[in-house]
PDB file of N, CA and C in Angstrom:
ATOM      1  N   UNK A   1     -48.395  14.768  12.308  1.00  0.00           N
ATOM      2  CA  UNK A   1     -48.368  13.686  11.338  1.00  0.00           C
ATOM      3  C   UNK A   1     -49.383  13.958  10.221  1.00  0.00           C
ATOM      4  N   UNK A   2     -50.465  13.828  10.588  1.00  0.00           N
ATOM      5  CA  UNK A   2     -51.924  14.660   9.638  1.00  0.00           C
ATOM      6  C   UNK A   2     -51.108  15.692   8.848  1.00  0.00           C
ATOM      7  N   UNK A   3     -50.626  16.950   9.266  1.00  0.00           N
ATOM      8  CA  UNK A   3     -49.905  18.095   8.622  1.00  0.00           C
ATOM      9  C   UNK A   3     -49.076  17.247   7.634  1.00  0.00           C
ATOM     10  N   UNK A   4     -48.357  16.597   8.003  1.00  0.00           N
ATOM     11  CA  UNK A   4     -46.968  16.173   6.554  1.00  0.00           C
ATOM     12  C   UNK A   4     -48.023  15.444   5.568  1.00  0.00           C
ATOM     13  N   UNK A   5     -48.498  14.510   5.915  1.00  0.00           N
ATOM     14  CA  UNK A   5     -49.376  13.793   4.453  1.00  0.00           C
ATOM     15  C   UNK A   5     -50.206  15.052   4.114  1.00  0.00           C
ATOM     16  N   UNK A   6     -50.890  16.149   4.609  1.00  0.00           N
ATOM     17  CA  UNK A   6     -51.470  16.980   3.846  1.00  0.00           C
ATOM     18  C   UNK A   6     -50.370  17.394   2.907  1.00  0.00           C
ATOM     19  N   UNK A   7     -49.588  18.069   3.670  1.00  0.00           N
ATOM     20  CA  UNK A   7     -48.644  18.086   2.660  1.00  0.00           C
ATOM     21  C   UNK A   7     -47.804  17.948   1.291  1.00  0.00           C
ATOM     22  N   UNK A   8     -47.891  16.369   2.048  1.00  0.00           N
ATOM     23  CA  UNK A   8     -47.431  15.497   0.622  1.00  0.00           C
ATOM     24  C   UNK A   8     -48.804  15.433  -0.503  1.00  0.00           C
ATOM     25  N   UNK A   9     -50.101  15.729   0.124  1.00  0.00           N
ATOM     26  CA  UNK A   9     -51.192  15.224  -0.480  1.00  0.00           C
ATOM     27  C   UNK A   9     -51.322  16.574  -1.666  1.00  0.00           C
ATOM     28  N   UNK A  10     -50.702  17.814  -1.159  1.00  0.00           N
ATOM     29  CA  UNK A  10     -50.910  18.932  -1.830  1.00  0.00           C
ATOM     30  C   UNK A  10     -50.006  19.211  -2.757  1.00  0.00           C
ATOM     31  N   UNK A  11     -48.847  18.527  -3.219  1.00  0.00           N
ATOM     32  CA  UNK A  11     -47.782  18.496  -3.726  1.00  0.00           C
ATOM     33  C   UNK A  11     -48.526  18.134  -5.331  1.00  0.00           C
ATOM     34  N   UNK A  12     -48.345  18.343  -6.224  1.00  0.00           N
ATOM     35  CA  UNK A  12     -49.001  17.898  -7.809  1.00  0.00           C
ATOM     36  C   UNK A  12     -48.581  16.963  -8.049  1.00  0.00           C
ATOM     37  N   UNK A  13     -47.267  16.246  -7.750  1.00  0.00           N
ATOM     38  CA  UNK A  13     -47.007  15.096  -8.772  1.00  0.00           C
ATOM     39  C   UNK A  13     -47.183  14.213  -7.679  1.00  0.00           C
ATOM     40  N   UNK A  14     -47.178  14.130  -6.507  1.00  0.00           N
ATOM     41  CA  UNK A  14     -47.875  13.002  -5.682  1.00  0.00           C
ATOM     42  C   UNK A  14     -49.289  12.599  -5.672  1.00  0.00           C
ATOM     43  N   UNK A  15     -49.554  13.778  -6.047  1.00  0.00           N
ATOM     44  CA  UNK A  15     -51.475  13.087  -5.864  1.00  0.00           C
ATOM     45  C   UNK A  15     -51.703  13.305  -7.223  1.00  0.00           C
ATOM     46  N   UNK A  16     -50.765  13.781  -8.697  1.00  0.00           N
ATOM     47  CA  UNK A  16     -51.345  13.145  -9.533  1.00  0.00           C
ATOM     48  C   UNK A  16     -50.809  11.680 -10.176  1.00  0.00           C
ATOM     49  N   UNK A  17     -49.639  11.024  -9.172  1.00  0.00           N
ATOM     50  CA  UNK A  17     -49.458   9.573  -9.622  1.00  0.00           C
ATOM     51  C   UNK A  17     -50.238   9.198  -8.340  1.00  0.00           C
ATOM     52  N   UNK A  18     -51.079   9.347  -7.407  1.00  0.00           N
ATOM     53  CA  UNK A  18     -52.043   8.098  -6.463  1.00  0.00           C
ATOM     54  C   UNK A  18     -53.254   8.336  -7.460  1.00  0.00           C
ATOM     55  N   UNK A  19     -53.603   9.781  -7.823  1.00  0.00           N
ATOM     56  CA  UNK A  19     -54.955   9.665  -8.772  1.00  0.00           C
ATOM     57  C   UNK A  19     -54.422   8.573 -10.459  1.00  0.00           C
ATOM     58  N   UNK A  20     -53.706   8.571 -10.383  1.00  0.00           N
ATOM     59  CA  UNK A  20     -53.333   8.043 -11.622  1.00  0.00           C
ATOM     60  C   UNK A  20     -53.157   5.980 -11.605  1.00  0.00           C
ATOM     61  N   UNK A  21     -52.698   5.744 -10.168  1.00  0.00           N
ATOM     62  CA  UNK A  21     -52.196   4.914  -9.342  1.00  0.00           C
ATOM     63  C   UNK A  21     -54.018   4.169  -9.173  1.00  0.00           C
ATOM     64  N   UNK A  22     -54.669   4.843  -8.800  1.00  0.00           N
ATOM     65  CA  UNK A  22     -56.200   4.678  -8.134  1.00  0.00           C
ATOM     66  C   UNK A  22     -56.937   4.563  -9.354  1.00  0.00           C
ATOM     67  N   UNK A  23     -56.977   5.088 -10.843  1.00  0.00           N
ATOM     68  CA  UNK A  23     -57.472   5.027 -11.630  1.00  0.00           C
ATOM     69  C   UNK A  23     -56.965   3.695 -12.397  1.00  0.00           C
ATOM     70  N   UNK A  24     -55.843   3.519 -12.573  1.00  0.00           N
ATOM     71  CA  UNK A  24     -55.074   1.742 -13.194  1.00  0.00           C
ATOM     72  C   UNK A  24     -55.530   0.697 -12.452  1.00  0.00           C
ATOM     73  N   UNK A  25     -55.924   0.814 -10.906  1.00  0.00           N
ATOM     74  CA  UNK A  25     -56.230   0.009 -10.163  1.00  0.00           C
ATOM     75  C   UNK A  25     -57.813  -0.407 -10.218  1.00  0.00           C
ATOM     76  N   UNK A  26     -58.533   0.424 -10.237  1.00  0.00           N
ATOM     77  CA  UNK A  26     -59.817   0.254 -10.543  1.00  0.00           C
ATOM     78  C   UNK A  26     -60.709   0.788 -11.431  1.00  0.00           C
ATOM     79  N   UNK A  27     -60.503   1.652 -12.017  1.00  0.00           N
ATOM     80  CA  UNK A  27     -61.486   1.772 -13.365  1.00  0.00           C
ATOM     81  C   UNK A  27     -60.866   1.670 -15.497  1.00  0.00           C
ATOM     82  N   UNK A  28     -59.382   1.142 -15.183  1.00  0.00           N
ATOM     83  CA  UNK A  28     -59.333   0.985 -16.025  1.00  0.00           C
ATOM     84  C   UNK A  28     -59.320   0.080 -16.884  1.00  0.00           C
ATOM     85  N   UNK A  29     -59.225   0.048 -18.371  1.00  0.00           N
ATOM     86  CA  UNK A  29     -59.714  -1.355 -18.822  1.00  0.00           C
ATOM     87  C   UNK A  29     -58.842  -2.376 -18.353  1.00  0.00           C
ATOM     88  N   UNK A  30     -57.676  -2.414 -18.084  1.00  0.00           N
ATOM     89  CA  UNK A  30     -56.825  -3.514 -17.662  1.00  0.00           C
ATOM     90  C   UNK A  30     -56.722  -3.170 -15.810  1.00  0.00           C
ATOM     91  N   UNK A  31     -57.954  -3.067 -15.769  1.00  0.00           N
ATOM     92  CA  UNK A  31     -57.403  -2.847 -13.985  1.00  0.00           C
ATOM     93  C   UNK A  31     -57.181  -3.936 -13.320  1.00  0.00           C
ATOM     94  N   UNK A  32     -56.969  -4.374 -11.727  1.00  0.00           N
ATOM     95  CA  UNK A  32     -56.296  -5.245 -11.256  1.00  0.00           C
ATOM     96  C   UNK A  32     -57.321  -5.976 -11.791  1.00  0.00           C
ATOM     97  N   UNK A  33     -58.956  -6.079 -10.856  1.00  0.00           N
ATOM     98  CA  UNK A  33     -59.895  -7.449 -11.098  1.00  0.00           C
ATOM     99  C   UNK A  33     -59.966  -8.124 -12.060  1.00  0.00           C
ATOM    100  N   UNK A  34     -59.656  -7.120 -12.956  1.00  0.00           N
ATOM    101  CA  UNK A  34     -59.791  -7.975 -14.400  1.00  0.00           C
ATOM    102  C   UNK A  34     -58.315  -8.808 -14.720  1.00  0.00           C
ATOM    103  N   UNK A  35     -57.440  -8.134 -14.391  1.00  0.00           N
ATOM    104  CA  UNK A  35     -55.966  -9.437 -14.509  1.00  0.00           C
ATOM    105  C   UNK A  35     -55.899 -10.324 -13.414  1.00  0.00           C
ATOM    106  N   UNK A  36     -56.653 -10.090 -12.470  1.00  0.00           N
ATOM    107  CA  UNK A  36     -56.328 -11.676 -11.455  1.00  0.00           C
ATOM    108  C   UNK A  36     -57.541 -12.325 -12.206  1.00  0.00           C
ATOM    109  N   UNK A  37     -58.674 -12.011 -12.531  1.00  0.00           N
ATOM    110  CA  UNK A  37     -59.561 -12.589 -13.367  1.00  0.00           C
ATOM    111  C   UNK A  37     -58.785 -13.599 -14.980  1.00  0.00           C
ATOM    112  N   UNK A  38     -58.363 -12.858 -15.267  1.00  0.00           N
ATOM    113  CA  UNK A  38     -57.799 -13.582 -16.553  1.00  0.00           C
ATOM    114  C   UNK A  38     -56.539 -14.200 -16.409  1.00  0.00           C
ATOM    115  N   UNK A  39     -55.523 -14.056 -14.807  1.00  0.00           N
ATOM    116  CA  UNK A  39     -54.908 -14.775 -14.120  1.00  0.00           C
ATOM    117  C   UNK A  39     -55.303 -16.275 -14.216  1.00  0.00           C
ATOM    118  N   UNK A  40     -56.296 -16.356 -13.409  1.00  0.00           N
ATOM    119  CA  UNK A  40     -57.088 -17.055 -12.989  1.00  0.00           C
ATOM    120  C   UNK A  40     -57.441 -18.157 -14.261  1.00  0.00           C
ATOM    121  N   UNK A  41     -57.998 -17.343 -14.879  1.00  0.00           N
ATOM    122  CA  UNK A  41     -58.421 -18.224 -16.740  1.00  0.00           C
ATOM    123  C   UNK A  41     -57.347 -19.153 -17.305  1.00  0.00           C
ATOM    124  N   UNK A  42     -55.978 -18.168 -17.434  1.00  0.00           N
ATOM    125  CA  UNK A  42     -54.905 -18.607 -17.984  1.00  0.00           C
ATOM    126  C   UNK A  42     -54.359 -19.990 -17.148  1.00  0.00           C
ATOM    127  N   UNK A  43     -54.836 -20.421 -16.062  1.00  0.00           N
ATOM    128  CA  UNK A  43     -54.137 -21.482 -15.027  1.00  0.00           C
ATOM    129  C   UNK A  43     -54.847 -22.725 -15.234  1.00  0.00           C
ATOM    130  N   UNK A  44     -56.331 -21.977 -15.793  1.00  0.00           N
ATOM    131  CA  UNK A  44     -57.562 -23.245 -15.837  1.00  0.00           C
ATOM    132  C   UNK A  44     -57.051 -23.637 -17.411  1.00  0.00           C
ATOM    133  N   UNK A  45     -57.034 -23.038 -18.370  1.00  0.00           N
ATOM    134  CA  UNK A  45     -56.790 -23.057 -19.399  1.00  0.00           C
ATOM    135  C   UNK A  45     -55.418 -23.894 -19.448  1.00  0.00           C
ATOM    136  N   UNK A  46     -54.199 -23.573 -18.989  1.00  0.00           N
ATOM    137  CA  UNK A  46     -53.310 -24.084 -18.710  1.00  0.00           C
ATOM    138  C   UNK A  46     -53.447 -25.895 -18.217  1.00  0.00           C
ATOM    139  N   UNK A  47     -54.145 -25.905 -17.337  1.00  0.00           N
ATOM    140  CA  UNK A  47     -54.928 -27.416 -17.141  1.00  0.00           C
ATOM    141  C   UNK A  47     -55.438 -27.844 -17.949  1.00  0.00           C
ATOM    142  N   UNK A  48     -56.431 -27.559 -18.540  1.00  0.00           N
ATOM    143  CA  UNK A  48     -57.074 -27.981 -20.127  1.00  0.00           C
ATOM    144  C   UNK A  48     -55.987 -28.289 -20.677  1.00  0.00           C
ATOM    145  N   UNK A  49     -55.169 -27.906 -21.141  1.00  0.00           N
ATOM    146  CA  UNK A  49     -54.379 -27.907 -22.575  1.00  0.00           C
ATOM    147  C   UNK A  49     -53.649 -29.502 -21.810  1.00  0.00           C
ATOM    148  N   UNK A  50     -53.053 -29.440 -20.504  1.00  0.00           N
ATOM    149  CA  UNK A  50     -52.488 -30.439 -20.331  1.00  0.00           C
ATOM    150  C   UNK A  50     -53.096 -31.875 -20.156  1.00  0.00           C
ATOM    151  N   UNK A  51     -54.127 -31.629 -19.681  1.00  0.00           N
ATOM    152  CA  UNK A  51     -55.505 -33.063 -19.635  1.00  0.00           C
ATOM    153  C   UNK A  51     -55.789 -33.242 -21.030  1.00  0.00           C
ATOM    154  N   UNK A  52     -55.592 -32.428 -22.227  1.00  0.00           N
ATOM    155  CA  UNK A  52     -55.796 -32.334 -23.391  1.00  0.00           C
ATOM    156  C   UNK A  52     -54.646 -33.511 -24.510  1.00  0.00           C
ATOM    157  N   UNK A  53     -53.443 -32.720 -24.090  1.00  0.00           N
ATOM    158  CA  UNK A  53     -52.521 -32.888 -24.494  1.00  0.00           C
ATOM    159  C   UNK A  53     -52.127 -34.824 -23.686  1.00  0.00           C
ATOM    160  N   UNK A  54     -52.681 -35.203 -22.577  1.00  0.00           N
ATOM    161  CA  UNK A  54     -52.269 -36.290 -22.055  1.00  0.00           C
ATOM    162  C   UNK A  54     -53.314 -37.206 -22.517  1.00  0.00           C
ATOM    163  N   UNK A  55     -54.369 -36.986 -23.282  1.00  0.00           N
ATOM    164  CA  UNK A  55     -55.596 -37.292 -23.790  1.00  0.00           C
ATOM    165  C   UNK A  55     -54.939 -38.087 -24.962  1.00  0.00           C
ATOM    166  N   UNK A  56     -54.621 -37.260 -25.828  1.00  0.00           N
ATOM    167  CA  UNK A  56     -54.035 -37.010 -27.204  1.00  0.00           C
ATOM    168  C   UNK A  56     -53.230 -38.464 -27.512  1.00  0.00           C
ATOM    169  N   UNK A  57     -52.099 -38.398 -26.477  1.00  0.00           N
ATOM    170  CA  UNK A  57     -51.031 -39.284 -26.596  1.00  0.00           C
ATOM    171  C   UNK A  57     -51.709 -40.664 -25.782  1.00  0.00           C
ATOM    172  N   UNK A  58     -53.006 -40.936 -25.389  1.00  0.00           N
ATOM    173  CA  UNK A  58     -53.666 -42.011 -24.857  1.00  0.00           C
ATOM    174  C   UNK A  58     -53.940 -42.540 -26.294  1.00  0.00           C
ATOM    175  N   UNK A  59     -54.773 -41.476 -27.009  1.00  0.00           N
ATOM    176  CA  UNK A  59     -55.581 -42.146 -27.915  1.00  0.00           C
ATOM    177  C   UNK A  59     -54.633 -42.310 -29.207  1.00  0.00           C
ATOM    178  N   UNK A  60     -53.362 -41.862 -29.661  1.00  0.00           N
ATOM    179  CA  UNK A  60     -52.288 -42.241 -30.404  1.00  0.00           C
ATOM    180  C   UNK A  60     -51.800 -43.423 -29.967  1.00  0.00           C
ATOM    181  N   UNK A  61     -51.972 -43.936 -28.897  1.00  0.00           N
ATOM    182  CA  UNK A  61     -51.179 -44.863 -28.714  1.00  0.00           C
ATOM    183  C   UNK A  61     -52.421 -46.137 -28.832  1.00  0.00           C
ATOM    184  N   UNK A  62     -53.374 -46.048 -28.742  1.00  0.00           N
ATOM    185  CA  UNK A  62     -54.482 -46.875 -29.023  1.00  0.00           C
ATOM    186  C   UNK A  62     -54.798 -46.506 -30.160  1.00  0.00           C
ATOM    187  N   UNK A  63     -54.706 -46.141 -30.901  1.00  0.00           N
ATOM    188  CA  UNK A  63     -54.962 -46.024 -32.070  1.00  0.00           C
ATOM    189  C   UNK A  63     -54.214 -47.063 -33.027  1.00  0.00           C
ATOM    190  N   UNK A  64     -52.325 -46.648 -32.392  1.00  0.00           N
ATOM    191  CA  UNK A  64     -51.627 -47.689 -32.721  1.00  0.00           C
ATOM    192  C   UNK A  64     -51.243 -49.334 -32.841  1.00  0.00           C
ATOM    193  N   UNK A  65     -52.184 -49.557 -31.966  1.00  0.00           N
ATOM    194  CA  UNK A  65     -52.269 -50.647 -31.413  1.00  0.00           C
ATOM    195  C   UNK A  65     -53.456 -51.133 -32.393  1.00  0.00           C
ATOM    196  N   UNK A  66     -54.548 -50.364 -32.856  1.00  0.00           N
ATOM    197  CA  UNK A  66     -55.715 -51.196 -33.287  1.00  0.00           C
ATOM    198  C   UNK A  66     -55.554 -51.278 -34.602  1.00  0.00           C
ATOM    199  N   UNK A  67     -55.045 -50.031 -35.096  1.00  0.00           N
ATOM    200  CA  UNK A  67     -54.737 -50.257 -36.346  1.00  0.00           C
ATOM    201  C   UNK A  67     -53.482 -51.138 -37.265  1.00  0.00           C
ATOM    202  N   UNK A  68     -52.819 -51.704 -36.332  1.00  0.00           N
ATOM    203  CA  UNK A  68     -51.875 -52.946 -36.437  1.00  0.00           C
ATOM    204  C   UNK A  68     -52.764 -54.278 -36.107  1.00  0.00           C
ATOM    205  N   UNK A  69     -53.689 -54.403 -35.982  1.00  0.00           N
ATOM    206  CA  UNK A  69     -54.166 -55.892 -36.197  1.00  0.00           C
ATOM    207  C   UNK A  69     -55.746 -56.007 -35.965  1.00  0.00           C
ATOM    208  N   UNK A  70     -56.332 -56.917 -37.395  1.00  0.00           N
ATOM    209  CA  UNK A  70     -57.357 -56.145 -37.592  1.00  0.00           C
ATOM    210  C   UNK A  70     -58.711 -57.496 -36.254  1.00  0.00           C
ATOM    211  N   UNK A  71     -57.892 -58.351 -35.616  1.00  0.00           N
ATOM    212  CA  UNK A  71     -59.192 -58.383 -34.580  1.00  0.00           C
ATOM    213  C   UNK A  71     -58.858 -57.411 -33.429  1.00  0.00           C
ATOM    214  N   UNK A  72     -57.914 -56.668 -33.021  1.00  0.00           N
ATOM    215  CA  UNK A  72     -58.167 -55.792 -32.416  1.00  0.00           C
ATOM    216  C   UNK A  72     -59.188 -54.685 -32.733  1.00  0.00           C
ATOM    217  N   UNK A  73     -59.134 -54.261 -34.281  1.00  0.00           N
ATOM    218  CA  UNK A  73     -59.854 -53.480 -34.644  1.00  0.00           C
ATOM    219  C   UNK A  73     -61.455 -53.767 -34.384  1.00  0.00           C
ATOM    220  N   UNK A  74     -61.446 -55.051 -34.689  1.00  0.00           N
ATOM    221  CA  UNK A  74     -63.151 -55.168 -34.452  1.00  0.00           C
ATOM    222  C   UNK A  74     -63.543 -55.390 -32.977  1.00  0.00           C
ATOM    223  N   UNK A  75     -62.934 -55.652 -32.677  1.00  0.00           N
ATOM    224  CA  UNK A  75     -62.855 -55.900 -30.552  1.00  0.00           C
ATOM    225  C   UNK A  75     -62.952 -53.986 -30.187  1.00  0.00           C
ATOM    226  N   UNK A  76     -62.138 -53.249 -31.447  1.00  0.00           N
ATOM    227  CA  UNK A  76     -62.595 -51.979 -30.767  1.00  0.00           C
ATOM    228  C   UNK A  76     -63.710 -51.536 -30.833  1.00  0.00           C
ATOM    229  N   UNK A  77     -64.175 -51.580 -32.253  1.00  0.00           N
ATOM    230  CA  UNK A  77     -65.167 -51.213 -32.622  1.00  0.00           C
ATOM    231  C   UNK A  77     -66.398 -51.681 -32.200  1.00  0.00           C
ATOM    232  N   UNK A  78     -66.740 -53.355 -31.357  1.00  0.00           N
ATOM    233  CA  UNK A  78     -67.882 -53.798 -30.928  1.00  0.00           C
ATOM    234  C   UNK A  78     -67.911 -52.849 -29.324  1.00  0.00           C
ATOM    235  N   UNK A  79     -66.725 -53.033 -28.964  1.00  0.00           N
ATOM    236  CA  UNK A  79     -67.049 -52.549 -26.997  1.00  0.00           C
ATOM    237  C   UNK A  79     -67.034 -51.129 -27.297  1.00  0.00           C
ATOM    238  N   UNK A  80     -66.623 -49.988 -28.323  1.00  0.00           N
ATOM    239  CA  UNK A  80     -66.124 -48.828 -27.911  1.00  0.00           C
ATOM    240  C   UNK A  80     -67.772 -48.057 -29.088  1.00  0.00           C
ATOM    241  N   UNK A  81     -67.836 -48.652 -30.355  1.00  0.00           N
ATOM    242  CA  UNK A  81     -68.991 -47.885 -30.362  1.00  0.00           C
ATOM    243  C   UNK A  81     -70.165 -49.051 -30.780  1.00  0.00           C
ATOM    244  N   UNK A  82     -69.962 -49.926 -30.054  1.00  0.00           N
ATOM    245  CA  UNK A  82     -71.057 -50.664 -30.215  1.00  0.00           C
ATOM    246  C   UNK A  82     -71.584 -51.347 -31.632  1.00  0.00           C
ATOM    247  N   UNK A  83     -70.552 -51.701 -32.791  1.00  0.00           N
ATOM    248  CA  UNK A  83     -71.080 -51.718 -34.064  1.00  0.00           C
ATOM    249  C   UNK A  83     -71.125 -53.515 -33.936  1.00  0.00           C
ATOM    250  N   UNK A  84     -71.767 -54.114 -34.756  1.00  0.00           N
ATOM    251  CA  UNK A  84     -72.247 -55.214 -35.120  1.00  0.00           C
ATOM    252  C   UNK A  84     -72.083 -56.167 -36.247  1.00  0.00           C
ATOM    253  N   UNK A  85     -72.115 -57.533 -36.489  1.00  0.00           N
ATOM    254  CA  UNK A  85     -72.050 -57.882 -37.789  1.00  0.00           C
ATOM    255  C   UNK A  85     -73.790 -57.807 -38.429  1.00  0.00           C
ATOM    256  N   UNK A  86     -73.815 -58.170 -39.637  1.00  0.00           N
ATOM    257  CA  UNK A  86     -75.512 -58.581 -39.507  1.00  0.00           C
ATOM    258  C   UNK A  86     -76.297 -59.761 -39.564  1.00  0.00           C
ATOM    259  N   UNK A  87     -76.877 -59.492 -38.889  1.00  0.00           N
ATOM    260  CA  UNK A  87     -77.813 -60.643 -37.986  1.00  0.00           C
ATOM    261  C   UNK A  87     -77.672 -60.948 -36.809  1.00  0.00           C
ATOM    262  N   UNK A  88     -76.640 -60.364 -36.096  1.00  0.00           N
ATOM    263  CA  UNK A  88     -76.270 -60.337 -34.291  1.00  0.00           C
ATOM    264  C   UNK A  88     -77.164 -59.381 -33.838  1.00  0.00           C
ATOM    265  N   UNK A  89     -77.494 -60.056 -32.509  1.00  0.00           N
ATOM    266  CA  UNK A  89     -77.899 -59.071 -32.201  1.00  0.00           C
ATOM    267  C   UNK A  89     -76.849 -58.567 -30.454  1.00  0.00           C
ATOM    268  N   UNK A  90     -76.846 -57.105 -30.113  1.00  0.00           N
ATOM    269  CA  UNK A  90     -76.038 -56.559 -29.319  1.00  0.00           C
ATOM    270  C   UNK A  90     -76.733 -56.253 -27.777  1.00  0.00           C
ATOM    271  N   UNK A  91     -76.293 -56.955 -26.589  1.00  0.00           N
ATOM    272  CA  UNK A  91     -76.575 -56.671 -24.949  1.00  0.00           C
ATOM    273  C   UNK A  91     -75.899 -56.165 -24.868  1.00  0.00           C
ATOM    274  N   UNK A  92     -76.118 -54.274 -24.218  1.00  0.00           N
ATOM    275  CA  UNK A  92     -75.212 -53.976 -23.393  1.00  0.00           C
ATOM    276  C   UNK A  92     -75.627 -54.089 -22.143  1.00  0.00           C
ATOM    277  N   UNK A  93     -74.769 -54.206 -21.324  1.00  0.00           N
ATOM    278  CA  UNK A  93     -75.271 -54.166 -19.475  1.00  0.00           C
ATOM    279  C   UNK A  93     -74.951 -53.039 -19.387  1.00  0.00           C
ATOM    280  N   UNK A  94     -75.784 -52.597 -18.197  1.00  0.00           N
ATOM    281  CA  UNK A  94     -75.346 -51.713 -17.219  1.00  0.00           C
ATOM    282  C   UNK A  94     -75.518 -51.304 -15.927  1.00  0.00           C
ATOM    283  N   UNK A  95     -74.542 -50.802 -15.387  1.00  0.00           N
ATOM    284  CA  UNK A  95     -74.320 -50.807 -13.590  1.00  0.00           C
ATOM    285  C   UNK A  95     -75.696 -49.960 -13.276  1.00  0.00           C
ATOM    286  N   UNK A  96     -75.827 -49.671 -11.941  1.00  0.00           N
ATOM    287  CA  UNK A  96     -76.758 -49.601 -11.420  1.00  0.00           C
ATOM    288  C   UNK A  96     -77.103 -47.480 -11.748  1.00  0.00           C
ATOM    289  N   UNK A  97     -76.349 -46.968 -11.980  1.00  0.00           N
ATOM    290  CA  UNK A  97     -75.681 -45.724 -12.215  1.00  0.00           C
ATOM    291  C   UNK A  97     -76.270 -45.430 -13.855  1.00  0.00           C
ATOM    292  N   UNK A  98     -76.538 -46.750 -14.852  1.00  0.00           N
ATOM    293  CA  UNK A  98     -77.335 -46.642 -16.052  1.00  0.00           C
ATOM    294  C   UNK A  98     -76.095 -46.173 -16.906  1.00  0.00           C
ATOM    295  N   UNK A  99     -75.222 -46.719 -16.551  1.00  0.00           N
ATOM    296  CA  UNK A  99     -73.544 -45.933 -17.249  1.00  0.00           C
ATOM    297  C   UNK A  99     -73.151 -47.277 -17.910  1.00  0.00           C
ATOM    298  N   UNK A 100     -72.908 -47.618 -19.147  1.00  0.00           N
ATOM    299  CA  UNK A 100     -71.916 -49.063 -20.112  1.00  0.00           C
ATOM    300  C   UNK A 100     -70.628 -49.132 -19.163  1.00  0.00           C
ATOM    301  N   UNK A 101     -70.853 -50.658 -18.639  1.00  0.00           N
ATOM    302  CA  UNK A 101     -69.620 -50.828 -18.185  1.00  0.00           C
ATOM    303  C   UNK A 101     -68.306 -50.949 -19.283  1.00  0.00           C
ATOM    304  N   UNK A 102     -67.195 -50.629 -18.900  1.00  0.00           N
ATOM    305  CA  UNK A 102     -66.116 -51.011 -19.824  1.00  0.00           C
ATOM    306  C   UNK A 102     -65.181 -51.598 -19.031  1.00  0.00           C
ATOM    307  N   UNK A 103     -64.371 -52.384 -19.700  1.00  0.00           N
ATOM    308  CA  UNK A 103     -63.551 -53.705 -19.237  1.00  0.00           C
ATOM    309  C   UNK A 103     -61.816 -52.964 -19.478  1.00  0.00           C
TER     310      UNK A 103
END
């Protein structure tokens, strides 16, 4: 058994596609680690875009809503960035965590 793979091992175009085979696999610039690596990226990335993209169409649709009537608008603007008329003055609470509750 040993004898035939020497064999095959001594043959030129077999051991120069495993040397060739062994070199794509690990030392070249696109070798495997690096494509399950950027595998890997492309899936996380892939998640991003969709938490992104489901983000997007939250805040279009609230957007829509505030900018059709303007006490919504100011109901957004007091709870979401905290703005004021003048001479009020503004409490925020917060949970025990030191985080603005939102309603």
């Amino acid at each position: 058994m040993l004898q035939k793979i020497l064999h095959y091992g001594r043959n030129f175009y077999v051991a120069t596609g495993l040397g060739l085979l062994g070199w794509m696999t690990f030392f070249d610039a696109n070798d495997l680690p690096s494509q399950i690596r950027n595998w890997w990226k492309l899936r996380e990335l892939d998640r991003d875009a969709t938490y992104y993209q489901e983000r997007i169409k939250t805040i279009q649709i609230e957007r829509q809503e505030v900018l059709g009537n303007d006490q919504l608008r100011e109901k957004f603007a007091r709870e979401k960035y905290l703005m004021k008329k003048p001479g009020e003055d503004v409490f925020v609470i917060v949970d025990e965590k030191n985080e603005p509750l939102e309603k």
